[in-house]
Protein backbone atom coordinates (compact mmCIF):
# COMPACT_ATOMS: atom_id res chain seq x y z
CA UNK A 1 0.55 16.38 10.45
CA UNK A 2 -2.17 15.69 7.65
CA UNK A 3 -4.20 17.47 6.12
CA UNK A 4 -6.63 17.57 3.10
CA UNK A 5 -8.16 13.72 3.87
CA UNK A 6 -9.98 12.01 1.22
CA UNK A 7 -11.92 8.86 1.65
CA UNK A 8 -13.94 6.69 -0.43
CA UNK A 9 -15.60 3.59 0.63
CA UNK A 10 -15.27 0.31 -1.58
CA UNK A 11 -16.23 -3.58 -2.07
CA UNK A 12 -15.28 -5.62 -4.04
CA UNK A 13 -17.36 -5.45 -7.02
CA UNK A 14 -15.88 -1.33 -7.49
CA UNK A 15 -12.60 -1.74 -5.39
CA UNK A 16 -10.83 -0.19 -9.24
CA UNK A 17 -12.29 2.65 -7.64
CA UNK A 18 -9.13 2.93 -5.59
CA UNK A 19 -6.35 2.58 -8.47
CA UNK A 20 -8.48 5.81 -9.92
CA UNK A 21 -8.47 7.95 -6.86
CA UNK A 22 -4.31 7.06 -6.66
CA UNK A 23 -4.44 7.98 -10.32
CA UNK A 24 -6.00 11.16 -9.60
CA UNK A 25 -3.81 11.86 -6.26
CA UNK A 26 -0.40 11.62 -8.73
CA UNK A 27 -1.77 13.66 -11.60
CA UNK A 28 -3.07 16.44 -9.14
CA UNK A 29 0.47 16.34 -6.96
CA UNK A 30 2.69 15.32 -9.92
CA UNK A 31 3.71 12.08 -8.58
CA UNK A 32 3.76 10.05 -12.01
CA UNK A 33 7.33 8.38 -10.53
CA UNK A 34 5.17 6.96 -7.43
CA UNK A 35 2.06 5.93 -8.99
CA UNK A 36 3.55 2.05 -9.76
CA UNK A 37 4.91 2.05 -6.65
CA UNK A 38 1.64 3.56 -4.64
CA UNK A 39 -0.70 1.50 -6.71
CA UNK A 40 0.90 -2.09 -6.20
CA UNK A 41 1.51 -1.30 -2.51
CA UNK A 42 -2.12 -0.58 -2.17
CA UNK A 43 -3.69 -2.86 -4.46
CA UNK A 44 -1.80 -6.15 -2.30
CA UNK A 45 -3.49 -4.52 0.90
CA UNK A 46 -6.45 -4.60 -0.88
CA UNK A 47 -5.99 -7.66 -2.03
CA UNK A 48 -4.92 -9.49 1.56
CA UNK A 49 -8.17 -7.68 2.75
CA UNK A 50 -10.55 -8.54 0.69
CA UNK A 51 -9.30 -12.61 0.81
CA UNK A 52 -10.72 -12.36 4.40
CA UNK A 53 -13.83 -10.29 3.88
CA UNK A 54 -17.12 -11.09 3.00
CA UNK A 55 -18.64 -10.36 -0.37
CA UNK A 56 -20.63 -7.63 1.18
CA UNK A 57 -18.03 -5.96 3.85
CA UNK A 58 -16.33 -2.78 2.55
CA UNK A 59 -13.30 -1.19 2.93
CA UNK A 60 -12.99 2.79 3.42
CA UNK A 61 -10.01 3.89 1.71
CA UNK A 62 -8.24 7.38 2.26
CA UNK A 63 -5.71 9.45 1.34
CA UNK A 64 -3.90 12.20 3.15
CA UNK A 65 -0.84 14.77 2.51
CA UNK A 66 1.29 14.75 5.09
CA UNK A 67 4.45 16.11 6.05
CA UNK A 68 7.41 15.11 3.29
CA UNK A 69 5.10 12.80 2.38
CA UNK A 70 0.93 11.14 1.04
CA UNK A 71 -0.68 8.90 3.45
CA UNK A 72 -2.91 5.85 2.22
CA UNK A 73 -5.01 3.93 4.38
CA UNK A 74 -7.70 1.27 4.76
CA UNK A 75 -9.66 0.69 7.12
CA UNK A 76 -12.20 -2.38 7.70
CA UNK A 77 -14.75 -3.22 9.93
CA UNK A 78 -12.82 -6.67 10.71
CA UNK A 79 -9.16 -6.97 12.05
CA UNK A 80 -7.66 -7.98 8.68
CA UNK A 81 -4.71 -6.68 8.99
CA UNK A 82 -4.21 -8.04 12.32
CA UNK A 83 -2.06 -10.76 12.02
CA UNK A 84 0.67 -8.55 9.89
CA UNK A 85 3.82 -7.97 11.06
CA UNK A 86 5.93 -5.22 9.59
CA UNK A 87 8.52 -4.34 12.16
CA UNK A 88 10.45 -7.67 11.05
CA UNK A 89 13.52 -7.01 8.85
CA UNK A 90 13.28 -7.97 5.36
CA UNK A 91 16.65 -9.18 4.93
CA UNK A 92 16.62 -11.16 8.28
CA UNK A 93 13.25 -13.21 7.18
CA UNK A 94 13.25 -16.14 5.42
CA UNK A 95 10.06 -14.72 3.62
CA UNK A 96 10.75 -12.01 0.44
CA UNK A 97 8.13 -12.60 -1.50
CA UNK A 98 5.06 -12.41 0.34
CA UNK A 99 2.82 -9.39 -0.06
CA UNK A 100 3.59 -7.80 3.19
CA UNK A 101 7.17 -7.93 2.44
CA UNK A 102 6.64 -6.29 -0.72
CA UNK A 103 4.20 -3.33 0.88
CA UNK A 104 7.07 -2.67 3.35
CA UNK A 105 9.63 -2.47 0.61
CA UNK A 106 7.47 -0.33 -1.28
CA UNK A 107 6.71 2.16 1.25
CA UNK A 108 8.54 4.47 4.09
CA UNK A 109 6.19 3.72 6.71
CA UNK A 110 3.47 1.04 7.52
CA UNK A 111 1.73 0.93 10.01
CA UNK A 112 -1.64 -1.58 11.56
CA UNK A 113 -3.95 0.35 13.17
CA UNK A 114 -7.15 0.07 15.14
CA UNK A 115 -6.18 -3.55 16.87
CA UNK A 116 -6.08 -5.31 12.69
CA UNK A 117 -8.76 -2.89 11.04
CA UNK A 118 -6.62 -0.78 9.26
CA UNK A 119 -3.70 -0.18 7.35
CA UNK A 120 -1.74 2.90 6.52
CA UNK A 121 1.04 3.45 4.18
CA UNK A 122 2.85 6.08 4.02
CA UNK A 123 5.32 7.31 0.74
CA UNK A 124 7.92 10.32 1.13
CA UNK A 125 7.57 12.24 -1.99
CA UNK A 126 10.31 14.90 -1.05
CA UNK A 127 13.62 14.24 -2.70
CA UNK A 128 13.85 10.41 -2.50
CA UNK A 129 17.58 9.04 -3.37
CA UNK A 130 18.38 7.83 -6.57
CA UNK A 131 19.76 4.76 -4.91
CA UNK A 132 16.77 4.21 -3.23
CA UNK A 133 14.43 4.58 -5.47
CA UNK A 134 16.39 2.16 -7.99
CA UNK A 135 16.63 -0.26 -5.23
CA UNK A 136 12.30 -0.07 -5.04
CA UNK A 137 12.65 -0.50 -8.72
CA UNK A 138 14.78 -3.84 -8.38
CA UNK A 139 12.82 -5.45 -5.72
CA UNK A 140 9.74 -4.71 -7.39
CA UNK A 141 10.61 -6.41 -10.95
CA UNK A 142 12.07 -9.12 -8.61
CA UNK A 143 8.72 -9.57 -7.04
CA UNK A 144 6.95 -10.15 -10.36
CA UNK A 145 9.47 -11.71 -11.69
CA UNK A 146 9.20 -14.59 -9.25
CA UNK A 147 5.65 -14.10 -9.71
CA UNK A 148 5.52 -14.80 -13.18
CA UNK A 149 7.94 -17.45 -13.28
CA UNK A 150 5.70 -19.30 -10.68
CA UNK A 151 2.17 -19.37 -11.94
């Protein structure tokens, strides 16, 4: 169940807009823990969206509380998101460091919606596990890490 929906709609030329209404989301909800995590899951959606856009599409980004949990989503006129596939195991693909891999690592639940036109990620806030939470932290310094290292 969700409640309290926000939306805002974006190009590229203000897409920052979106790290400040996550910003504002954790400060009003005390979430300071989640914001890196929120914020880079996000921002790579963004990111694989707007590569297939055109200068002048935009992308309506929202945010919902939900049960045990905040809901962020994007949705696009186009099927961006169509060709993701999130329901493959991590560990079992021979791919770790592309940026669907890292959204799914990053968040609880993922999910492509509308036939490609949206995403939505969704983040339990309610009492993650230590262990969890320090394996997010590992995988995402890995992830830059490897980044880095290659450019």
């Amino acid at each position: 169940m969700k409640n309290e929906i926000t939306k805002i709609k974006v190009g590229k030329s203000n897409a920052y807009q979106i790290g400040r209404m996550i910003e504002d989301v954790c400060d009003k909800y005390n979430l300071h823990n989640y914001f890196g995590l929120i914020s880079t899951a996000v921002a790579q959606a963004t990111e694989m969206a707007f590569y297939k856009l055109k200068d002048e599409d935009k992308l309506e980004f929202s945010f919902a509380q939900c049960i045990g949990g905040m809901s962020f989503a994007l949705l696009s006129e186009s099927n961006v998101f169509a060709d993701l596939d999130f329901n493959q195991d991590i560990a079992q693909s021979n791919d770790h460091e592309t940026p669907e891999s890292l959204i799914k690592v990053l968040t609880n639940e993922v999910y492509v919606l509308e036939e490609g036109k949206g995403l939505e990620m969704v983040f339990y806030v309610n009492g993650i596990e230590m262990n969890q939470l320090q394996n997010r932290q590992s995988k995402f310094k890995n992830y830059f890490l490897k980044t880095l290292i290659q450019n």
